[in-house]
C-alpha atoms as a PDB file:
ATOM      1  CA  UNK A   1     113.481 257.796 283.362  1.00  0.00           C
ATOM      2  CA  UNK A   2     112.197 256.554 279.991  1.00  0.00           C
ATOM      3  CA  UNK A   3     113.961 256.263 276.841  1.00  0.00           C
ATOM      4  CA  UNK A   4     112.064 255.743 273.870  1.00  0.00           C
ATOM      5  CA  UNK A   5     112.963 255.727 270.011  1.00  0.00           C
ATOM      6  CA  UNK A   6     110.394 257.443 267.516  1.00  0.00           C
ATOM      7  CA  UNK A   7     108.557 255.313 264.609  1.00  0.00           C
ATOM      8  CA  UNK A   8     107.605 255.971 261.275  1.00  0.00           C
ATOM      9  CA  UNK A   9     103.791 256.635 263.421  1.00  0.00           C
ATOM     10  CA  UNK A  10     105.352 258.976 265.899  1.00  0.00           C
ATOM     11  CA  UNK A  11     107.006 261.329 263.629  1.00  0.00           C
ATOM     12  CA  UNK A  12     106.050 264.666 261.846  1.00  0.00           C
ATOM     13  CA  UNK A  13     103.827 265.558 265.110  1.00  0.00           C
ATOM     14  CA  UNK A  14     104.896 268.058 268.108  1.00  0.00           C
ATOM     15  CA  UNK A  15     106.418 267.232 270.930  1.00  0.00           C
ATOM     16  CA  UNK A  16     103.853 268.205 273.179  1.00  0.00           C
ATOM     17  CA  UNK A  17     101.087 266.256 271.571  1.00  0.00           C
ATOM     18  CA  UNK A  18     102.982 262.879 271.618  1.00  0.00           C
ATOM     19  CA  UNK A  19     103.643 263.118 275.226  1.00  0.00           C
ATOM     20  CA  UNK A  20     100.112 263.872 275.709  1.00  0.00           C
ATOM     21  CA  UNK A  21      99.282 261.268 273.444  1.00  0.00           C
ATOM     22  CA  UNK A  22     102.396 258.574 275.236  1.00  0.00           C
ATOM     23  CA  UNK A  23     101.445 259.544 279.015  1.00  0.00           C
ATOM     24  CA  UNK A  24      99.016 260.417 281.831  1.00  0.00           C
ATOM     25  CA  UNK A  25     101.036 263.597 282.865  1.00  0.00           C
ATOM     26  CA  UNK A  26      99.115 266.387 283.380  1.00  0.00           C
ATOM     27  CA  UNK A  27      99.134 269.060 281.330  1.00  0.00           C
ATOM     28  CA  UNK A  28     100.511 271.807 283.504  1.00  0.00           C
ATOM     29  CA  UNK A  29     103.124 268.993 284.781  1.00  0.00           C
ATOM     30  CA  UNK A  30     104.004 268.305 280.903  1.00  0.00           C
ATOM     31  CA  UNK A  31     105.012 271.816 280.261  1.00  0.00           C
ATOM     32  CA  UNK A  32     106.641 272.365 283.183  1.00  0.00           C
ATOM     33  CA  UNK A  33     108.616 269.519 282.597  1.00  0.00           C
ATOM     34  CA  UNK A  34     109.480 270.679 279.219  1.00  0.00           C
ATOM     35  CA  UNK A  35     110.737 274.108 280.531  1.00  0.00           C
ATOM     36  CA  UNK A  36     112.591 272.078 284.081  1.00  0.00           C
ATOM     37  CA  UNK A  37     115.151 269.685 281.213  1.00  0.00           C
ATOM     38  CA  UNK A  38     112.316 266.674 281.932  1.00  0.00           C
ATOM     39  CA  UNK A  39     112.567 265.878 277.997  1.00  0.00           C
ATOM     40  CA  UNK A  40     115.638 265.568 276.142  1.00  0.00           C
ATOM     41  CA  UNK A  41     115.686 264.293 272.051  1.00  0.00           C
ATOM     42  CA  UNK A  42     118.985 263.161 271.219  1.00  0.00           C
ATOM     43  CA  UNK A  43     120.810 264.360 274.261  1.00  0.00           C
ATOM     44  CA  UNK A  44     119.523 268.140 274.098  1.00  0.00           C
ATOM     45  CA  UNK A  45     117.426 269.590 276.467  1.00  0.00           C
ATOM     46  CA  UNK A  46     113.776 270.529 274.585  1.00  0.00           C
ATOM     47  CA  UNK A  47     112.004 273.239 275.997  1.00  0.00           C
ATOM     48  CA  UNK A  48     109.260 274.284 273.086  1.00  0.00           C
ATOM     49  CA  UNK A  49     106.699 271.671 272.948  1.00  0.00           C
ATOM     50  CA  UNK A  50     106.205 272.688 269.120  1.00  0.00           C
ATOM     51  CA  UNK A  51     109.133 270.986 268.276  1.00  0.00           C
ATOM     52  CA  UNK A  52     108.384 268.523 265.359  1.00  0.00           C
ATOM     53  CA  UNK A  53     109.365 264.936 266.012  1.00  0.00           C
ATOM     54  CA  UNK A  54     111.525 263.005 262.941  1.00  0.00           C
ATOM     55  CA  UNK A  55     111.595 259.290 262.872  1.00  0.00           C
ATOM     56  CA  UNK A  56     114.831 257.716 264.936  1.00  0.00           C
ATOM     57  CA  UNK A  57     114.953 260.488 267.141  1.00  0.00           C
ATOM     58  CA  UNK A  58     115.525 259.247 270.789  1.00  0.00           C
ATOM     59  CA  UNK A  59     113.943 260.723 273.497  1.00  0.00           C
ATOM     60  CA  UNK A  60     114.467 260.248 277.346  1.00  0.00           C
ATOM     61  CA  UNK A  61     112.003 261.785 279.633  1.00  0.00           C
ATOM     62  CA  UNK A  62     112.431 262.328 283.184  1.00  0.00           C
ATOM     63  CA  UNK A  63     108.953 261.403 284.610  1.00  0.00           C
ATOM     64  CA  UNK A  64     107.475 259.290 287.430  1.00  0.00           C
ATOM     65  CA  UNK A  65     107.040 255.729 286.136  1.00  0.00           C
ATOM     66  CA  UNK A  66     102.916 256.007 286.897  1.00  0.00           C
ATOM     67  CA  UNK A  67     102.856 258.245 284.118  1.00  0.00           C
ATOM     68  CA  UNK A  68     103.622 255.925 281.620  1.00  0.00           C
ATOM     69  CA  UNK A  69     101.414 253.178 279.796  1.00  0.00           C
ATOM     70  CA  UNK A  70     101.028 249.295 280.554  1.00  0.00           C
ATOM     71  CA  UNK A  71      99.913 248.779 277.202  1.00  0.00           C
ATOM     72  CA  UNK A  72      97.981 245.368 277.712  1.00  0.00           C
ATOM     73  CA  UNK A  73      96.178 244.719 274.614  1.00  0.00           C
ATOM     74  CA  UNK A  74      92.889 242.667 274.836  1.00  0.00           C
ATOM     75  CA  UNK A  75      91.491 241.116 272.178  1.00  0.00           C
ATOM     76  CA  UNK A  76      87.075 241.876 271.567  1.00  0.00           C
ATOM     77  CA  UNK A  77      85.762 239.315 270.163  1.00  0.00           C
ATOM     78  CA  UNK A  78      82.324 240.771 269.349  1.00  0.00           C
ATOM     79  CA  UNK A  79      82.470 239.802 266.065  1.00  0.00           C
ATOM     80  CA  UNK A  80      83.744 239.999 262.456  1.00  0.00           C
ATOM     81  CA  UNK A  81      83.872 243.300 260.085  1.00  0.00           C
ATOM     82  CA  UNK A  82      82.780 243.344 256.654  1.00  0.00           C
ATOM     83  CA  UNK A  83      85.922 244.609 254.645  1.00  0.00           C
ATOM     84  CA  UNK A  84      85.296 246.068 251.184  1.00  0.00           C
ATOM     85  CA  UNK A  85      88.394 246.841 250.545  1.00  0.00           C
ATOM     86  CA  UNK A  86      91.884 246.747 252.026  1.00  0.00           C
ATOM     87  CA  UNK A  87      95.752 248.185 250.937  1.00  0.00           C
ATOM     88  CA  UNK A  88      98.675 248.929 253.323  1.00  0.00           C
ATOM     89  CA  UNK A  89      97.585 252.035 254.209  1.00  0.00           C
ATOM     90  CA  UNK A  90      93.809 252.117 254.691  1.00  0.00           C
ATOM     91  CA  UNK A  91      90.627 249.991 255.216  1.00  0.00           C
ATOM     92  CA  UNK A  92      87.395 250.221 253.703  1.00  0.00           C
ATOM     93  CA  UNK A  93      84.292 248.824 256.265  1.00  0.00           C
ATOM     94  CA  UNK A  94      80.661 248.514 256.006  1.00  0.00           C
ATOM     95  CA  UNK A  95      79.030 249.152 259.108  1.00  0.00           C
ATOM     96  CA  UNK A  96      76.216 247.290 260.086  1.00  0.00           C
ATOM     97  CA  UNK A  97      73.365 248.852 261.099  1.00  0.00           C
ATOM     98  CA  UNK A  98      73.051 249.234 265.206  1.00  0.00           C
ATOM     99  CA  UNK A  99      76.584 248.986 266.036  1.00  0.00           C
ATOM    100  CA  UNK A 100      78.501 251.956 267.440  1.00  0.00           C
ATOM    101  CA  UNK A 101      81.582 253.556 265.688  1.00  0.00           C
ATOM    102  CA  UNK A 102      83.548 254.528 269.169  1.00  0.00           C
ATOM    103  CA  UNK A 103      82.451 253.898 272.469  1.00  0.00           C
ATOM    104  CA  UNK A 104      79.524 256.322 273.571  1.00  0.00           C
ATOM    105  CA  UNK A 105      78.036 257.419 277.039  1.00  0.00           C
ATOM    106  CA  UNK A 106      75.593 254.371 277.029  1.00  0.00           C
ATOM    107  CA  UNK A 107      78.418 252.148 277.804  1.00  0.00           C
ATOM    108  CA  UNK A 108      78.557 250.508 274.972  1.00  0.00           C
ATOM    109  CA  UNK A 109      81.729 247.756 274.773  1.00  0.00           C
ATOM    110  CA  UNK A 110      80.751 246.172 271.255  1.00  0.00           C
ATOM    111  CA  UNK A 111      82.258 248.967 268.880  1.00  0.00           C
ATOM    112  CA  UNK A 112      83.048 248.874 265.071  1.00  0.00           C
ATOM    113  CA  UNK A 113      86.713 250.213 266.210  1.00  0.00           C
ATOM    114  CA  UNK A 114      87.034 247.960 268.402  1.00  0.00           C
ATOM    115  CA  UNK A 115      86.323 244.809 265.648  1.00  0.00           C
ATOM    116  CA  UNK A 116      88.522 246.811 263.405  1.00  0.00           C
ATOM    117  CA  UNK A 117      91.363 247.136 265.827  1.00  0.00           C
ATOM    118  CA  UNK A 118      91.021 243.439 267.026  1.00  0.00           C
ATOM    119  CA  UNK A 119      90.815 242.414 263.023  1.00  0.00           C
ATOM    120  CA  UNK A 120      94.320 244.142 262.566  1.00  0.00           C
ATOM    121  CA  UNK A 121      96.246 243.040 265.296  1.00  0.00           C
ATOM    122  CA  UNK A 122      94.961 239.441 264.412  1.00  0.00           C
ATOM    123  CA  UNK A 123      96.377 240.044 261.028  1.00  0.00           C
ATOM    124  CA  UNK A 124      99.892 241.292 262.639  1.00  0.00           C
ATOM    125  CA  UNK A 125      98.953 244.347 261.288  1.00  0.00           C
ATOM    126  CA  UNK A 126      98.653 246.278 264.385  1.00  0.00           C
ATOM    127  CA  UNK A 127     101.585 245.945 267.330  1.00  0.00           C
ATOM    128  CA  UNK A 128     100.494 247.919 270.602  1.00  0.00           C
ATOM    129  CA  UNK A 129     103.537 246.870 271.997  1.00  0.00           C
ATOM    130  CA  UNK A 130     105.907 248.101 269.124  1.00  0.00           C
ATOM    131  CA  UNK A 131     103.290 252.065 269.036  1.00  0.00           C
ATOM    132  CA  UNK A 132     103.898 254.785 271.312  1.00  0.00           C
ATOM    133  CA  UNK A 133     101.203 257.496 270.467  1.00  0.00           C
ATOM    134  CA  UNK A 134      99.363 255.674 267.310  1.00  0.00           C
ATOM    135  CA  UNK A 135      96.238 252.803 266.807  1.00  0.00           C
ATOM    136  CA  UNK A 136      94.112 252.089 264.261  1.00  0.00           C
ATOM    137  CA  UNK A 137      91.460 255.210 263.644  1.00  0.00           C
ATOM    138  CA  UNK A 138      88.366 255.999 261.528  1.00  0.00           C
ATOM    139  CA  UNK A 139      88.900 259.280 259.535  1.00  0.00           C
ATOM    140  CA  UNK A 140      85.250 259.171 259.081  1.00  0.00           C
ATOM    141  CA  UNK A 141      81.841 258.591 261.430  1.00  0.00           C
ATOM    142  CA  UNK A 142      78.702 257.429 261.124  1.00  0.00           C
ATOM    143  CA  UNK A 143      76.090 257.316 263.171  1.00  0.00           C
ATOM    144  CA  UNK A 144      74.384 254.388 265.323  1.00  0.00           C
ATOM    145  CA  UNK A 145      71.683 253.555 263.058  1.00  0.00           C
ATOM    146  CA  UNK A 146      73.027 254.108 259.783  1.00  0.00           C
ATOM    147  CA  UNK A 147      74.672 251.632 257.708  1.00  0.00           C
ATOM    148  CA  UNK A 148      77.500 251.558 255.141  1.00  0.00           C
ATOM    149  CA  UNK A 149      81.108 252.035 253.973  1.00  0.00           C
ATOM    150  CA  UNK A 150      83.154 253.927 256.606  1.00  0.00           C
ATOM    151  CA  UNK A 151      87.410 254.899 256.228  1.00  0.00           C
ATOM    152  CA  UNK A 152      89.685 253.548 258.761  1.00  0.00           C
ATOM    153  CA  UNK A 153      93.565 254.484 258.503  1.00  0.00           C
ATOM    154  CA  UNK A 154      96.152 251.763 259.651  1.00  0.00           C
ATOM    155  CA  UNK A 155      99.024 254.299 259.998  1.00  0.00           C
ATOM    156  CA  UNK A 156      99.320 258.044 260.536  1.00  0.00           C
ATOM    157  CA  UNK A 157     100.389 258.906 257.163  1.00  0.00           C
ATOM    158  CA  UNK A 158      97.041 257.577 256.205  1.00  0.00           C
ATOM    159  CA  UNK A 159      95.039 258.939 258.834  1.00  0.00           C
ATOM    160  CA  UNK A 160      96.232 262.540 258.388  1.00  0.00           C
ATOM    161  CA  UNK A 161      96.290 262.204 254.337  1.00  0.00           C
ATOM    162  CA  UNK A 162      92.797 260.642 254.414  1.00  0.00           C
ATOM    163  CA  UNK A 163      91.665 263.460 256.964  1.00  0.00           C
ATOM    164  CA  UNK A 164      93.367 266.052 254.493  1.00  0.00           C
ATOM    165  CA  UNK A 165      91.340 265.099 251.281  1.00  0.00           C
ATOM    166  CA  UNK A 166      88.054 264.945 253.475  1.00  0.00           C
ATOM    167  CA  UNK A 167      88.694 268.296 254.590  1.00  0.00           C
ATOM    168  CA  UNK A 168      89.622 269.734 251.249  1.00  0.00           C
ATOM    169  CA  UNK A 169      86.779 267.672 250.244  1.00  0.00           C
ATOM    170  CA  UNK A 170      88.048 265.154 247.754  1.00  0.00           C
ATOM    171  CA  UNK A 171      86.761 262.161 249.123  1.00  0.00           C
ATOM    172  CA  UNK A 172      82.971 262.199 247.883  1.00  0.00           C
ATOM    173  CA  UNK A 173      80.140 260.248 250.490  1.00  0.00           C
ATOM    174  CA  UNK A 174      76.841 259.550 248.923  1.00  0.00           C
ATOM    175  CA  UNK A 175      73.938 258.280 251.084  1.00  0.00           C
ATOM    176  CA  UNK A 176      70.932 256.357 249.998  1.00  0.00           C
ATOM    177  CA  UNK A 177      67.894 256.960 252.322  1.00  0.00           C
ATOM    178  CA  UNK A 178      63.935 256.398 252.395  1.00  0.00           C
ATOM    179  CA  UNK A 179      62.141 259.971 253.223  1.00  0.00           C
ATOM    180  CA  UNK A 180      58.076 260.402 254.464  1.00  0.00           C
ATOM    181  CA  UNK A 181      56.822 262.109 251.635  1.00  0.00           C
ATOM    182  CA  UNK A 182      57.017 262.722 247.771  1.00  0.00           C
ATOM    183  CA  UNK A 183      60.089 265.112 247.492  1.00  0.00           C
ATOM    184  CA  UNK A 184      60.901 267.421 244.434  1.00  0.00           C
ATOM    185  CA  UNK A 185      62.743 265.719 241.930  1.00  0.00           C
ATOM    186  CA  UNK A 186      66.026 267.256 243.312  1.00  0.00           C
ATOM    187  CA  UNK A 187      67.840 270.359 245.402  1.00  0.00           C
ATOM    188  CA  UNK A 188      70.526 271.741 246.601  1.00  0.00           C
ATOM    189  CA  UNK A 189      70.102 272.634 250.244  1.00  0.00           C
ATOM    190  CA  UNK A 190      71.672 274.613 252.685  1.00  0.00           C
ATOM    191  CA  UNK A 191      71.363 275.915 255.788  1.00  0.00           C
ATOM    192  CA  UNK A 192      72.758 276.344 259.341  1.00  0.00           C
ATOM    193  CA  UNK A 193      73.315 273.208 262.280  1.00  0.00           C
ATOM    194  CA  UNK A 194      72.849 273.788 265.526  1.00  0.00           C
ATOM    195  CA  UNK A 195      74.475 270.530 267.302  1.00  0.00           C
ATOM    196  CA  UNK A 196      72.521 270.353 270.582  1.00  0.00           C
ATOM    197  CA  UNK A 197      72.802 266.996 273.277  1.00  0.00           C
ATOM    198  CA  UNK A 198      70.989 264.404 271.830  1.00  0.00           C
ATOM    199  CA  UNK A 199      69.870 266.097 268.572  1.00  0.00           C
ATOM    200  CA  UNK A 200      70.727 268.751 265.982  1.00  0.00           C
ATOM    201  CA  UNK A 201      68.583 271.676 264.999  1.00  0.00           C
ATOM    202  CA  UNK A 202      68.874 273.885 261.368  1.00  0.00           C
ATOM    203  CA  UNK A 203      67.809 277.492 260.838  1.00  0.00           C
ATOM    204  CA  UNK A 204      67.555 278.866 257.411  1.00  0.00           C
ATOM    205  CA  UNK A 205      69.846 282.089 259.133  1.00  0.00           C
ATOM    206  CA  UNK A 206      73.255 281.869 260.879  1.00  0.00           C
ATOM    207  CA  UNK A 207      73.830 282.228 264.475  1.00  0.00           C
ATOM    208  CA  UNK A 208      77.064 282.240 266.661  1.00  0.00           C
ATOM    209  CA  UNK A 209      76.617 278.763 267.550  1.00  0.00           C
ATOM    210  CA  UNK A 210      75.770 277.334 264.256  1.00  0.00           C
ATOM    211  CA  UNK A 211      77.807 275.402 261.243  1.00  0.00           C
ATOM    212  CA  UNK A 212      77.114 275.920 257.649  1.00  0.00           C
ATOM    213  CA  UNK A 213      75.702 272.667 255.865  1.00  0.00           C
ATOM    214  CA  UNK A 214      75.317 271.848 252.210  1.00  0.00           C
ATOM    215  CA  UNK A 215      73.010 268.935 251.244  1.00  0.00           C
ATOM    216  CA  UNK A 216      72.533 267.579 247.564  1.00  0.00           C
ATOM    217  CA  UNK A 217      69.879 265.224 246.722  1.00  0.00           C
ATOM    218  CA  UNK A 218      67.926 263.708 243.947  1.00  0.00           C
ATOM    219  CA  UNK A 219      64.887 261.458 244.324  1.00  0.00           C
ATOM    220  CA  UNK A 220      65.199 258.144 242.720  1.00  0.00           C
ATOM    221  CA  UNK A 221      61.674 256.506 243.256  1.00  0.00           C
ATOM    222  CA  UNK A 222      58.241 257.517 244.923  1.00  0.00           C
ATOM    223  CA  UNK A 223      55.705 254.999 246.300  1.00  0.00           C
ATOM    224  CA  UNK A 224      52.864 255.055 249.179  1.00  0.00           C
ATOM    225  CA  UNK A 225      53.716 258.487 250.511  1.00  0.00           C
ATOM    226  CA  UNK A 226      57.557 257.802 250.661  1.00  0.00           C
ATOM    227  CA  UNK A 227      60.308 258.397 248.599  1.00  0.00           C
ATOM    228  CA  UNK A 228      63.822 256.855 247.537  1.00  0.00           C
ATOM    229  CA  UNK A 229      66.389 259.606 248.232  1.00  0.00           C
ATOM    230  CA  UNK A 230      70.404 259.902 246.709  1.00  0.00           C
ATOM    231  CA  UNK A 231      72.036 262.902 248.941  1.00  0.00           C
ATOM    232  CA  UNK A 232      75.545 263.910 248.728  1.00  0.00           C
ATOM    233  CA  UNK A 233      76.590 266.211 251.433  1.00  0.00           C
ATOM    234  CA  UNK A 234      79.047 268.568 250.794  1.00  0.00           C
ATOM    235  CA  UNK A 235      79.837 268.663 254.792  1.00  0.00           C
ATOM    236  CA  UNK A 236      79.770 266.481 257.177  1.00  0.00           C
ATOM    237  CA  UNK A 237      78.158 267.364 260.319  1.00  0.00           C
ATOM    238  CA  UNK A 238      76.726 265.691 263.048  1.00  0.00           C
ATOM    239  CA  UNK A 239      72.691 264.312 262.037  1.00  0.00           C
ATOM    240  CA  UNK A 240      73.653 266.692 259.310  1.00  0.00           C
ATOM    241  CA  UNK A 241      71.165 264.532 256.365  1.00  0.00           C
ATOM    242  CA  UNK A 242      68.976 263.697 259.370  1.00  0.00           C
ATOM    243  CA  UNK A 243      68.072 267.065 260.272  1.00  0.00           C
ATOM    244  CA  UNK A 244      68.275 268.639 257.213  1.00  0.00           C
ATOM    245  CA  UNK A 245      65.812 266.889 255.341  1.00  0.00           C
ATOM    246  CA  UNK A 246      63.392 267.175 258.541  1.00  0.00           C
ATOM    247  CA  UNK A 247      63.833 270.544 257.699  1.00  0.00           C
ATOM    248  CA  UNK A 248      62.921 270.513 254.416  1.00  0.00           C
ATOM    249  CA  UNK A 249      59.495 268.535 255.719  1.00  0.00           C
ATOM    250  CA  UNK A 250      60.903 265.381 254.750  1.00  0.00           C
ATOM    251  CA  UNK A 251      62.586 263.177 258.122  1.00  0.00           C
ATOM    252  CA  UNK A 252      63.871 259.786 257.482  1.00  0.00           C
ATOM    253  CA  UNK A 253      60.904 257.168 257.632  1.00  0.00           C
ATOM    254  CA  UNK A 254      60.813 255.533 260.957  1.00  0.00           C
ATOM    255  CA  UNK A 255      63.045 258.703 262.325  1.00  0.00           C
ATOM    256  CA  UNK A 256      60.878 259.359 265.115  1.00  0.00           C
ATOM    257  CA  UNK A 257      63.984 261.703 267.273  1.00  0.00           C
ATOM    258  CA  UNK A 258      63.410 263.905 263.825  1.00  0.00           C
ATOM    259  CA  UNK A 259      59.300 263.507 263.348  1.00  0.00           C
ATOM    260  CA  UNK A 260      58.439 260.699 261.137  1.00  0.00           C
ATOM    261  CA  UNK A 261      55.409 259.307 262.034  1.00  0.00           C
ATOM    262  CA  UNK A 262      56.278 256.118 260.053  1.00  0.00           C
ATOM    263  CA  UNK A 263      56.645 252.587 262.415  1.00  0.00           C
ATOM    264  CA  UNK A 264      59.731 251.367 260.787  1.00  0.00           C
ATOM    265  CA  UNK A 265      63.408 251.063 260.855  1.00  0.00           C
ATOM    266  CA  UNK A 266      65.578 253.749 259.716  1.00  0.00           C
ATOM    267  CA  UNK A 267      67.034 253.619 256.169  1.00  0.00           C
ATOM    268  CA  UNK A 268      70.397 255.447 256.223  1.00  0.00           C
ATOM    269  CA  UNK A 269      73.227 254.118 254.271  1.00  0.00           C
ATOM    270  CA  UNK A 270      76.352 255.696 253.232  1.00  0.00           C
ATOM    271  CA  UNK A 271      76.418 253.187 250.098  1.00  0.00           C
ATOM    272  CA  UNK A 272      79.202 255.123 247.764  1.00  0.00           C
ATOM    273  CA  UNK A 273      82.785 256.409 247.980  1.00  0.00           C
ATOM    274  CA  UNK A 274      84.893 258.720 245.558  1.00  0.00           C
ATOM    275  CA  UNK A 275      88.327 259.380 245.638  1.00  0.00           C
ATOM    276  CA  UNK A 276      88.304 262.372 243.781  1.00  0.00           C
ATOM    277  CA  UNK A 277      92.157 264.077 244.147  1.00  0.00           C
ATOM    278  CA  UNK A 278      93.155 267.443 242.595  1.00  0.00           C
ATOM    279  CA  UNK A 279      96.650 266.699 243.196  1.00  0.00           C
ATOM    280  CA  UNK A 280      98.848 263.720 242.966  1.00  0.00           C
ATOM    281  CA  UNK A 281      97.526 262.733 246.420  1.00  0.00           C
ATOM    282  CA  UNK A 282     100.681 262.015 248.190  1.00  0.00           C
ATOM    283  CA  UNK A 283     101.380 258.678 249.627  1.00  0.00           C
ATOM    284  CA  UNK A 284      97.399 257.931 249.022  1.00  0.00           C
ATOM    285  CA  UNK A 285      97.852 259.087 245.097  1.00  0.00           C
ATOM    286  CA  UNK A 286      97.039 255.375 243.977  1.00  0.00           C
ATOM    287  CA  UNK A 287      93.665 255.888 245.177  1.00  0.00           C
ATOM    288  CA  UNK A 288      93.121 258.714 242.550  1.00  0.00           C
ATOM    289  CA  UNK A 289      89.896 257.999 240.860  1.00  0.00           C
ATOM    290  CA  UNK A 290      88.858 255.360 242.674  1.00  0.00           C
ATOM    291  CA  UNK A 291      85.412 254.665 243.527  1.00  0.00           C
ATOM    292  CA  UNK A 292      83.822 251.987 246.440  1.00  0.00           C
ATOM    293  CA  UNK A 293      80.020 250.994 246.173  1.00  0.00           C
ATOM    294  CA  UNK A 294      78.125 248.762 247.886  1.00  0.00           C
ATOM    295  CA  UNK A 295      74.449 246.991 247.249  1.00  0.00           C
ATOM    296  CA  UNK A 296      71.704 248.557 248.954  1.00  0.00           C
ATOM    297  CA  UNK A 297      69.007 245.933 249.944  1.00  0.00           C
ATOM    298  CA  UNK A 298      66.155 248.529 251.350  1.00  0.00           C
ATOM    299  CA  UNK A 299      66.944 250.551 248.037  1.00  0.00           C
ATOM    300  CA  UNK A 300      66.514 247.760 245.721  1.00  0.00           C
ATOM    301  CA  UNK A 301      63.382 246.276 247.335  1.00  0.00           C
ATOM    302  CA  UNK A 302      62.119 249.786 247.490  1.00  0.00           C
ATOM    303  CA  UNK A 303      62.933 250.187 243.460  1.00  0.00           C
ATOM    304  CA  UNK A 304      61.057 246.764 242.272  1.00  0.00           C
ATOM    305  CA  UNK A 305      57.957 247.809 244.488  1.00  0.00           C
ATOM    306  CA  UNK A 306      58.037 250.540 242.393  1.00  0.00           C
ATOM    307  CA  UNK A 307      58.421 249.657 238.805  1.00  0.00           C
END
């Protein structure tokens, strides 16, 4: 048996998905446990795993001890994070270029989480030993080879208010990027992703498998057959500025995977975030209004060649 009292990260989720978050069991062993009096809050038998958890509430479940964590926290190492900015509730990264977000199927073990989480619990920030179902998470991603200011949440107030706005779409991402070609001055794209295994593919038409996309952009600067590109994406899907300007005719210089013939590294950066509530934003509602940027080098060398 286990006894266990919920935290101020624990609550306001179901049942079910703590235990699935907490143990090993098996799912078909997790609700048959919940119908067989294996999970008790507060003395009383719980049988409907939608039952929403409230901080203090004391559970004992009646499980075989394998199923249960060893939590054993190790720190990385890898290296440092660059913070931009930092509160209670969230964190405010830029990601080098080259560096993972999560762990992928290359094996990669050097992981911007993985900094992040290490960074925190260096801090005292992050207890493994004190969390049952909650650790540090980013509420955004970005990929491999691009660069710039990613979200992570340090509790789940702030990973499921964060998650909320960029949803509802009040948190604005801009990107700066370097295009093969001269584009039009500006557009307003959109189309329909295809995610496929290693790449993503947009049709001008739906199809059962595809995801709308909406792509903003204005060119900034033109030189030698390239141009300086600001997008804003209105959502955020996988390769989603990637593919859609390859669409257009226009891939990413040096973005061979999308069929730039230019020899040269990638220029992605997510380089500007905007808090932009409609409401009083909860728990987050100090962020209202706020706005991160961050300097650009490949933007700004790209702008003097030009003037």
């Amino acid at each position: 048996m286990k006894e266990i009292i919920i935290n101020e990260n624990d609550a306001s989720q179901r049942l079910d998905k703590f235990l699935a978050k907490y143990t090993t069991i098996p799912r078909g062993m997790l609700y048959k446990g919940l119908r067989k009096n294996c999970v008790r809050v507060n003395g009383v038998h719980v049988r409907d795993g939608k039952y929403i958890l409230s901080q203090g509430d004391a559970l004992r479940l009646y499980f075989p001890d394998e199923f249960f964590p060893n939590v054993q926290f190790v720190s990385s190492d890898k290296g440092d994070i660059d913070v931009v900015y930092e509160d209670e509730n969230i964190i405010i990264i830029n990601k080098p270029r080259g560096i993972v977000v999560h762990a992928d199927d290359k094996g990669s073990t050097d992981t911007l989480l993985g900094r992040m989480t290490d960074y925190l619990y260096k801090k005292g920030e992050y207890r493994p030993e004190k969390e049952h179902s909650f650790a540090p998470a980013f509420c955004n991603r970005l990929d491999r080879n691009t660069s710039g200011l990613i979200i992570g949440a340090k509790n789940a107030a702030a990973l499921r208010g964060v998650n909320e706005k960029i949803r509802r779409r009040e948190i604005k991402k801009f990107y700066l990027c370097v295009v093969d070609g001269i584009t039009q001055k500006s557009g307003s794209l959109t189309a329909y992703l295809t995610r496929g295994e290693k790449m993503s593919f947009v049709k001008d038409v739906f199809d059962e498998d595809s995801k709308l996309i909406k792509t903003n952009y204005k060119t900034l600067a033109a030189k030698n057959g390239k141009s300086l590109v600001k997008v804003e994406i209105e959502t955020g899907r996988t390769h989603q500025i990637r593919a859609h300007m390859a669409h257009i005719s226009h891939p990413l210089s040096g973005d061979v995977k999308y069929g730039s013939k230019s020899k040269c590294p990638l220029m992605l950066t997510a380089y500007k975030l905007r808090f932009d509530f409609k409401d009083d934003g909860g728990t987050l509602g100090y962020l209202t209004g706020s706005e991160f940027e961050i300097p650009v080098p490949f933007a700004q060398s790209f702008s003097a060649e030009n003037s």
